[in-house]
C-alpha atoms as a PDB file:
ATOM      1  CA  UNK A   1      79.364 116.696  84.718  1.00  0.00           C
ATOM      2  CA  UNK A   2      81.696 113.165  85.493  1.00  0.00           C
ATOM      3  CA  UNK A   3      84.435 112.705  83.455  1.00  0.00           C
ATOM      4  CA  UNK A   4      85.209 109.717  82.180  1.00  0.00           C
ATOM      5  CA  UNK A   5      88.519 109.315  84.113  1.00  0.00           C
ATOM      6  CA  UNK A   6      86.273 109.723  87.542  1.00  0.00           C
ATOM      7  CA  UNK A   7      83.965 107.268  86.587  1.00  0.00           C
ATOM      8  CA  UNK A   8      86.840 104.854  86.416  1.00  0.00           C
ATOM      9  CA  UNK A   9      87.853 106.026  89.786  1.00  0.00           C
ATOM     10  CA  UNK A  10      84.636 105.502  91.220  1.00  0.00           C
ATOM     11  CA  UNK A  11      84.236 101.819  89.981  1.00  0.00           C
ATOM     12  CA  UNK A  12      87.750 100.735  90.993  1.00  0.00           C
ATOM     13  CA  UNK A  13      86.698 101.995  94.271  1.00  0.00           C
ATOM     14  CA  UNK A  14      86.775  99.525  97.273  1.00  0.00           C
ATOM     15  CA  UNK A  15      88.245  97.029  94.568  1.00  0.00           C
ATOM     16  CA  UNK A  16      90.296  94.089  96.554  1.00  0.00           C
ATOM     17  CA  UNK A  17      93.218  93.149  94.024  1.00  0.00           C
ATOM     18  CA  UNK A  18      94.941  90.048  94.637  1.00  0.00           C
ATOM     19  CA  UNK A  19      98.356  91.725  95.723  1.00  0.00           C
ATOM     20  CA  UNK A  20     101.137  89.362  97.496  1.00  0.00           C
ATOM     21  CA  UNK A  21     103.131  90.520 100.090  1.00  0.00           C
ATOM     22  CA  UNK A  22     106.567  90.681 100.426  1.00  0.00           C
ATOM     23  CA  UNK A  23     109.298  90.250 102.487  1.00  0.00           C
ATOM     24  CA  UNK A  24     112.225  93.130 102.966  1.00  0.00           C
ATOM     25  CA  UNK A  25     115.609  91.007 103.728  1.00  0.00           C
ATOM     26  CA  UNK A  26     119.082  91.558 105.232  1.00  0.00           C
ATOM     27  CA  UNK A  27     121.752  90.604 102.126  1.00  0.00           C
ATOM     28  CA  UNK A  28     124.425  90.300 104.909  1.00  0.00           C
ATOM     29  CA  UNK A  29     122.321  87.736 107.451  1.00  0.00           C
ATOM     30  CA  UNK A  30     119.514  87.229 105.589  1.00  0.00           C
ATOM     31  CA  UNK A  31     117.117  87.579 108.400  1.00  0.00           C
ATOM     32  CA  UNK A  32     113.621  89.197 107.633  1.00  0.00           C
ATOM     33  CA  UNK A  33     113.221  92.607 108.431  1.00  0.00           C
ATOM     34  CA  UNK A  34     109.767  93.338 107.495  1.00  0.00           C
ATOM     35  CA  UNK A  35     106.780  92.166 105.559  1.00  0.00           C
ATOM     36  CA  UNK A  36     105.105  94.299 103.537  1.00  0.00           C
ATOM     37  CA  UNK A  37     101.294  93.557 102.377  1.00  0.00           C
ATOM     38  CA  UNK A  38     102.317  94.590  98.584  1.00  0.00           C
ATOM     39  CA  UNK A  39     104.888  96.180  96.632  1.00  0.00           C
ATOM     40  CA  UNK A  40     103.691  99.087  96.338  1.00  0.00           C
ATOM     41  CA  UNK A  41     103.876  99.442  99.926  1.00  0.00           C
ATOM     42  CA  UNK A  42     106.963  98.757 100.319  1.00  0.00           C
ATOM     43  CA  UNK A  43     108.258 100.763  97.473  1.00  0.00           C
ATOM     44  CA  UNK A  44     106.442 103.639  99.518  1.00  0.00           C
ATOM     45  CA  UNK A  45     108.131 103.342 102.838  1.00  0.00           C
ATOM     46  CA  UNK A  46     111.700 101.954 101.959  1.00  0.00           C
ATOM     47  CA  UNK A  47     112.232 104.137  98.951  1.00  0.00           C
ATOM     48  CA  UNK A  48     113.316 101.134  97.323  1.00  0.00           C
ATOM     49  CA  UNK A  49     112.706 101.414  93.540  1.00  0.00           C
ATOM     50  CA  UNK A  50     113.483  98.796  91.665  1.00  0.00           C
ATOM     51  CA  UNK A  51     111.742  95.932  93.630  1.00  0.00           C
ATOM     52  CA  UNK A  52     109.869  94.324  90.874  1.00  0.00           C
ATOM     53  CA  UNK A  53     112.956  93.422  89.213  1.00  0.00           C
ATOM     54  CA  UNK A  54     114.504  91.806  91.967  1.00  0.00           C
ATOM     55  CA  UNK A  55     111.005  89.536  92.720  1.00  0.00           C
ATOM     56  CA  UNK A  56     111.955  88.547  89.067  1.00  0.00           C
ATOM     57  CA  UNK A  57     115.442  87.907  88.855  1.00  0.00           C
ATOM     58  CA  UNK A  58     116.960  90.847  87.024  1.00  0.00           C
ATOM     59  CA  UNK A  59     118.772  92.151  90.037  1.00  0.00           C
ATOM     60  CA  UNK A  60     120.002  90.944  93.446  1.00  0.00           C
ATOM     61  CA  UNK A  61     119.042  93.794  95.510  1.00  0.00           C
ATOM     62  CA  UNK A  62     117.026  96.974  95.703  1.00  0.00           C
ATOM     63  CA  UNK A  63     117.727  99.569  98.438  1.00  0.00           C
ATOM     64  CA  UNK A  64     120.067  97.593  99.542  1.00  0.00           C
ATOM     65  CA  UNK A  65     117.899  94.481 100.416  1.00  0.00           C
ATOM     66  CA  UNK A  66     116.978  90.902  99.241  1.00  0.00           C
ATOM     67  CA  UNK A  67     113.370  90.920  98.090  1.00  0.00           C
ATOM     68  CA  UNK A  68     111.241  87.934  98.076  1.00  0.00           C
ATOM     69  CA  UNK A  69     107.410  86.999  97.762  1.00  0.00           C
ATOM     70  CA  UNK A  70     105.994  85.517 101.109  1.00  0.00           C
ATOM     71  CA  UNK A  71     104.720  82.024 100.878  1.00  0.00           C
END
């Protein structure tokens, strides 16, 4: 028997969702440091939490960095 929640799973699967990537950025010299393909990605390696709210204005910095959409 599939649950319901597995179906879901299993449709979503392979799904391509536009994600943007963004860029992880010194505050002090403002030089890039890395690029990450999406922000969940980069929540996941920098341990930065709050990222989403500095892509939107609400704070300056997360983990200590500038955040900013790549063009």
């Amino acid at each position: 028997v599939i649950t319901w929640g597995e179906k879901i799973s299993k449709s979503k699967k392979g799904t391509n969702y536009n994600t943007k990537s963004v860029q992880q950025i010194c505050p002090k010299t403002l030089d890039i440091i890395n690029i990450f393909s999406s922000i969940k990605e980069a929540k996941k390696i920098t341990g930065a939490g709050s990222i989403p709210s500095v892509l939107c204005g609400d704070c300056k910095t997360s983990g200590g960095y500038i955040w900013k959409y790549t063009k």
